[in-house]
C-alpha atoms as a PDB file:
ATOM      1  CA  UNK A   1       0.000   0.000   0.000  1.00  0.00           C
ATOM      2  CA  UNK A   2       1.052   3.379  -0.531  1.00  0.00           C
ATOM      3  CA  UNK A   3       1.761   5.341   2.169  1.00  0.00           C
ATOM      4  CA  UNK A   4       0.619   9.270   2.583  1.00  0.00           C
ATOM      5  CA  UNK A   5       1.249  12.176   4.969  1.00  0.00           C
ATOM      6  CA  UNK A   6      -2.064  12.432   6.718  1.00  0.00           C
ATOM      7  CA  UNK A   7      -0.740  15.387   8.485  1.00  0.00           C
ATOM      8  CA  UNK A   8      -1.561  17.125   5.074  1.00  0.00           C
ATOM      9  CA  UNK A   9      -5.270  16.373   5.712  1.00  0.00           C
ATOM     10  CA  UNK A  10      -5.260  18.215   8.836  1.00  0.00           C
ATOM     11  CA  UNK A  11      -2.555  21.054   8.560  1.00  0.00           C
ATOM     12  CA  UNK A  12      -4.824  22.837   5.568  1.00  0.00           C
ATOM     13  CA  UNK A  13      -7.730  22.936   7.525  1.00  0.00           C
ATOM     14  CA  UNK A  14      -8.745  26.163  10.078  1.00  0.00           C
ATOM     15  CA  UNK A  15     -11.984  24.770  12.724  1.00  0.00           C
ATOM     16  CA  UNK A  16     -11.799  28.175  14.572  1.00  0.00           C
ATOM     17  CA  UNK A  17     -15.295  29.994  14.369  1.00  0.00           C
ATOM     18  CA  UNK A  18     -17.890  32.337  15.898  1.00  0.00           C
ATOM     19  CA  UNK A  19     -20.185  31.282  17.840  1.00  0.00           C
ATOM     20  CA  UNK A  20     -23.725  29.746  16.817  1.00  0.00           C
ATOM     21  CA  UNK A  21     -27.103  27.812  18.054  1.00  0.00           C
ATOM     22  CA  UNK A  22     -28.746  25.559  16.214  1.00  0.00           C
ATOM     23  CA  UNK A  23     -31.476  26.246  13.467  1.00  0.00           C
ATOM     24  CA  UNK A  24     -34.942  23.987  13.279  1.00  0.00           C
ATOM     25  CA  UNK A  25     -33.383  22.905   9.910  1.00  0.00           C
ATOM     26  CA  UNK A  26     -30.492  21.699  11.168  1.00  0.00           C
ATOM     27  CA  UNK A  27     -30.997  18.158  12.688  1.00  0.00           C
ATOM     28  CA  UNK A  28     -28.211  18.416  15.051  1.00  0.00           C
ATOM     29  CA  UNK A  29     -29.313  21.484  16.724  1.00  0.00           C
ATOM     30  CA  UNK A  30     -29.199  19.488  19.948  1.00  0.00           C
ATOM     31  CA  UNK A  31     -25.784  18.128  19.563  1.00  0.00           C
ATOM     32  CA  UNK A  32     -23.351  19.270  21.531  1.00  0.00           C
ATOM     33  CA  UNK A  33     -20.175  21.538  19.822  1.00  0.00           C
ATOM     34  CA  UNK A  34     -18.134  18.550  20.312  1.00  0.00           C
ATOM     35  CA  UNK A  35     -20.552  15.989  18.325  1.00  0.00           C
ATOM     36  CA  UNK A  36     -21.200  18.679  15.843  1.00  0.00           C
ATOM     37  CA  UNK A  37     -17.173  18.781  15.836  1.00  0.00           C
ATOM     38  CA  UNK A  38     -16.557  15.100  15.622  1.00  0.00           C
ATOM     39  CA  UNK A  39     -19.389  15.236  12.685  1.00  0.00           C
ATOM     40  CA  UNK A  40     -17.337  17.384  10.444  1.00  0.00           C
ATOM     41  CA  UNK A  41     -14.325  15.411  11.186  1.00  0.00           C
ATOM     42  CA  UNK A  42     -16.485  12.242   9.969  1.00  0.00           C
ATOM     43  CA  UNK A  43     -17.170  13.761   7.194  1.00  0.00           C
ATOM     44  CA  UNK A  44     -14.415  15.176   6.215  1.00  0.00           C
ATOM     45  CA  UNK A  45     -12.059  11.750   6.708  1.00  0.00           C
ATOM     46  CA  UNK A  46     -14.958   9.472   5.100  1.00  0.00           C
ATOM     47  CA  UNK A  47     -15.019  11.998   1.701  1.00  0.00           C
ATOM     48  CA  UNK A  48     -10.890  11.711   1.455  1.00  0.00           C
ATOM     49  CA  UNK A  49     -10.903   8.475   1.884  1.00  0.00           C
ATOM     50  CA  UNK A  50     -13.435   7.492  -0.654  1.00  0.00           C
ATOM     51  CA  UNK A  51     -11.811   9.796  -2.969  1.00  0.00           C
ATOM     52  CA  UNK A  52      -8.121   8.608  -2.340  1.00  0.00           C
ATOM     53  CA  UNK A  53      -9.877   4.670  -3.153  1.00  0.00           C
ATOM     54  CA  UNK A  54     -11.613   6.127  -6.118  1.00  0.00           C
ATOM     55  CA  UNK A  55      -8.130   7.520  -7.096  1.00  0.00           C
ATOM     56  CA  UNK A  56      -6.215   4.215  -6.171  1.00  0.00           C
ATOM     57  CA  UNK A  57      -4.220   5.586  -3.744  1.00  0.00           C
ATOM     58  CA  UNK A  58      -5.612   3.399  -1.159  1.00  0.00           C
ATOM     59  CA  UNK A  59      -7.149   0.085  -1.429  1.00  0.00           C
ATOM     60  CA  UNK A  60     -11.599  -0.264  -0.406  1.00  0.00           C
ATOM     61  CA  UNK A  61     -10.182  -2.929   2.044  1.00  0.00           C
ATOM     62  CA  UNK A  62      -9.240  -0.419   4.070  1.00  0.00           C
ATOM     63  CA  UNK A  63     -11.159   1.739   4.639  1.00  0.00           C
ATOM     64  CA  UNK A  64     -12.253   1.489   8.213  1.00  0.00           C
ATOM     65  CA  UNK A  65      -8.203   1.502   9.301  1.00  0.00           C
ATOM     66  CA  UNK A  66      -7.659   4.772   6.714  1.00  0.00           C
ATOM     67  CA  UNK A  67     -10.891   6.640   8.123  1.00  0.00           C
ATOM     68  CA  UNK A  68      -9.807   5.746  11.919  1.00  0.00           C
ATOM     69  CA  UNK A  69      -5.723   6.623  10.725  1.00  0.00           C
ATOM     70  CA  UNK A  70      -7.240  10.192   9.348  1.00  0.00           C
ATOM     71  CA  UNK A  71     -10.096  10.738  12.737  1.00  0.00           C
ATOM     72  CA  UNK A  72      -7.022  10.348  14.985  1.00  0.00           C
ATOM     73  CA  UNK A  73      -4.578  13.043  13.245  1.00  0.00           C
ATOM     74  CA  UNK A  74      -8.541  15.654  14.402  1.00  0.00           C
ATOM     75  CA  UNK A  75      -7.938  18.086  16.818  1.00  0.00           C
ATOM     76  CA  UNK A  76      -9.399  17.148  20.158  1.00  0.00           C
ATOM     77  CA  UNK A  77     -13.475  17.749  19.598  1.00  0.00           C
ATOM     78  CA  UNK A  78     -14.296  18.287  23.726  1.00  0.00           C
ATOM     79  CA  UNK A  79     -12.451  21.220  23.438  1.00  0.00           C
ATOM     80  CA  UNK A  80     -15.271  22.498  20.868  1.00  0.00           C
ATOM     81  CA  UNK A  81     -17.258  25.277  22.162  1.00  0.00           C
ATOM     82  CA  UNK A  82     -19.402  26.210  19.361  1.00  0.00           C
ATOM     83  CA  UNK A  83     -20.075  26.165  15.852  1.00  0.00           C
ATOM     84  CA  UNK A  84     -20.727  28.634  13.234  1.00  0.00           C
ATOM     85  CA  UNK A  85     -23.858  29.191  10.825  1.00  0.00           C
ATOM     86  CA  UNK A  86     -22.432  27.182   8.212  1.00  0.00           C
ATOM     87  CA  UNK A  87     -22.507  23.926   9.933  1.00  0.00           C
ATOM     88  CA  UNK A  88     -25.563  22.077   8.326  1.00  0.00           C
ATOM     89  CA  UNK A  89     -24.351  23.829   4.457  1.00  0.00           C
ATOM     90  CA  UNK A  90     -20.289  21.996   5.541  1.00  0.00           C
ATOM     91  CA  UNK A  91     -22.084  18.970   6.074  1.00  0.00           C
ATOM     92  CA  UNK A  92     -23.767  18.613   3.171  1.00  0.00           C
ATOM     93  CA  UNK A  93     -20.716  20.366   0.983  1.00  0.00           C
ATOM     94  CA  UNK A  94     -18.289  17.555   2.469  1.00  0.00           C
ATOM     95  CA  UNK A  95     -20.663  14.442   0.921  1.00  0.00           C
ATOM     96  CA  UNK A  96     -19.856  16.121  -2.123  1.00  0.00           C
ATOM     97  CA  UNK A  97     -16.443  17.857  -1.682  1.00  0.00           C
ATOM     98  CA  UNK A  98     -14.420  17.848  -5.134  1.00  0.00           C
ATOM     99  CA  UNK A  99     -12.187  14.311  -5.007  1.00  0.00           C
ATOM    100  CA  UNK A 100      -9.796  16.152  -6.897  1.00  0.00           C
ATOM    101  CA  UNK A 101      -8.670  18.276  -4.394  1.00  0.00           C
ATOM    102  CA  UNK A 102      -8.166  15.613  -1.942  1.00  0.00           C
ATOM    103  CA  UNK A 103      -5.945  14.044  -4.737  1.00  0.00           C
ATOM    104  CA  UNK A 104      -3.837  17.238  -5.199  1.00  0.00           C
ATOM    105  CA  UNK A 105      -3.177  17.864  -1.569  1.00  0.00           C
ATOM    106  CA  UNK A 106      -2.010  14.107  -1.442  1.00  0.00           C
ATOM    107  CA  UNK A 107       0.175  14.888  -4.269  1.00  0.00           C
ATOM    108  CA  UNK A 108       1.263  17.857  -2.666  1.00  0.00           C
ATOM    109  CA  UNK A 109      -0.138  19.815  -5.260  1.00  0.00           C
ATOM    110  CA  UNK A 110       0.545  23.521  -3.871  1.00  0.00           C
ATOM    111  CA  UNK A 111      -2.320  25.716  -2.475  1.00  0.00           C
ATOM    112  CA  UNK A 112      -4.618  22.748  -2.276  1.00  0.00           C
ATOM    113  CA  UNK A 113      -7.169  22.788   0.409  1.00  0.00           C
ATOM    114  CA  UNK A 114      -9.989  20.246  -0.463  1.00  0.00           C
ATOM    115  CA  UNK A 115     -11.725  21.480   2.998  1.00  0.00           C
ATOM    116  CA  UNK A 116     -15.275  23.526   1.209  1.00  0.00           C
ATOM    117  CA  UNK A 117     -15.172  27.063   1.728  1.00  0.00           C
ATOM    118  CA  UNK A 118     -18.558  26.320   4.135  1.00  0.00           C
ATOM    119  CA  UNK A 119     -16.921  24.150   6.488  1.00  0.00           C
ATOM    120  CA  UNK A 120     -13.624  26.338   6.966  1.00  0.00           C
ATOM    121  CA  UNK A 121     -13.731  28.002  10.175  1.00  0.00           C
ATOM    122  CA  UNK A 122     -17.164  26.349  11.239  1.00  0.00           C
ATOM    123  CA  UNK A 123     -15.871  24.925  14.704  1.00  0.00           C
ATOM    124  CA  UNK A 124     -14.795  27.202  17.460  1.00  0.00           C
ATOM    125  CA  UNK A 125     -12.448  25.727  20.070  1.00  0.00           C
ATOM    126  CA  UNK A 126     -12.221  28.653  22.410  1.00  0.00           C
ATOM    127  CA  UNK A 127      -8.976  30.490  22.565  1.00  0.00           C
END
């Protein structure tokens, strides 16, 4: 298998934000900063990976081991104390993020940030 900085997934990305409640919309208005926090993360390690296996940079078989390898490189989530507007539109962005961003940055491809301009700065972890 070929082997990847997953650093790079992480060290593009910004999770500081204002702070927000939730919206009636937005189904997890109840969550707490640090679920809504972890969510994003999900997201955002599930999309890369399925991109990087679409690309053949990593193999379907492991997927489980690359999303948990890419979740554990997240900042700490229980340090989250809000998140901004954009949460439910980042969600929803990251399900559909362009794979060939997540290719470039892999590639080292410079001034790549696959993160969608809805979910930068959507968690705030306090200063």
């Amino acid at each position: 298998m070929r082997r990847f900085r997953w650093v790079g997934l992480w060290a593009l990305t910004s999770f500081t934000a204002c702070t927000v409640g939730g919206t009636d919309d937005d189904p997890d208005a109840s969550s707490t900063p640090a679920e809504q926090c972890q969510a994003v993360q999900e997201g955002y390690c599930e999309r890369a990976i399925s991109c990087y296996e679409l690309a053949g940079i990593t193999p379907p078989s492991q997927h489980v081991q690359n999303v948990q390898e890419c979740l554990s490189l997240r900042p700490n989530c229980s340090t989250a104390v809000s998140v901004a507007d954009s949460y439910s539109a980042c969600l929803a962005d990251l399900r559909v993020a362009d794979c060939q961003e997540f290719v470039d940055l892999v590639n080292g491809v410079p001034g790549t940030d696959p993160m969608p301009r809805n979910c930068r700065d959507v968690i705030d972890f306090g200063s």
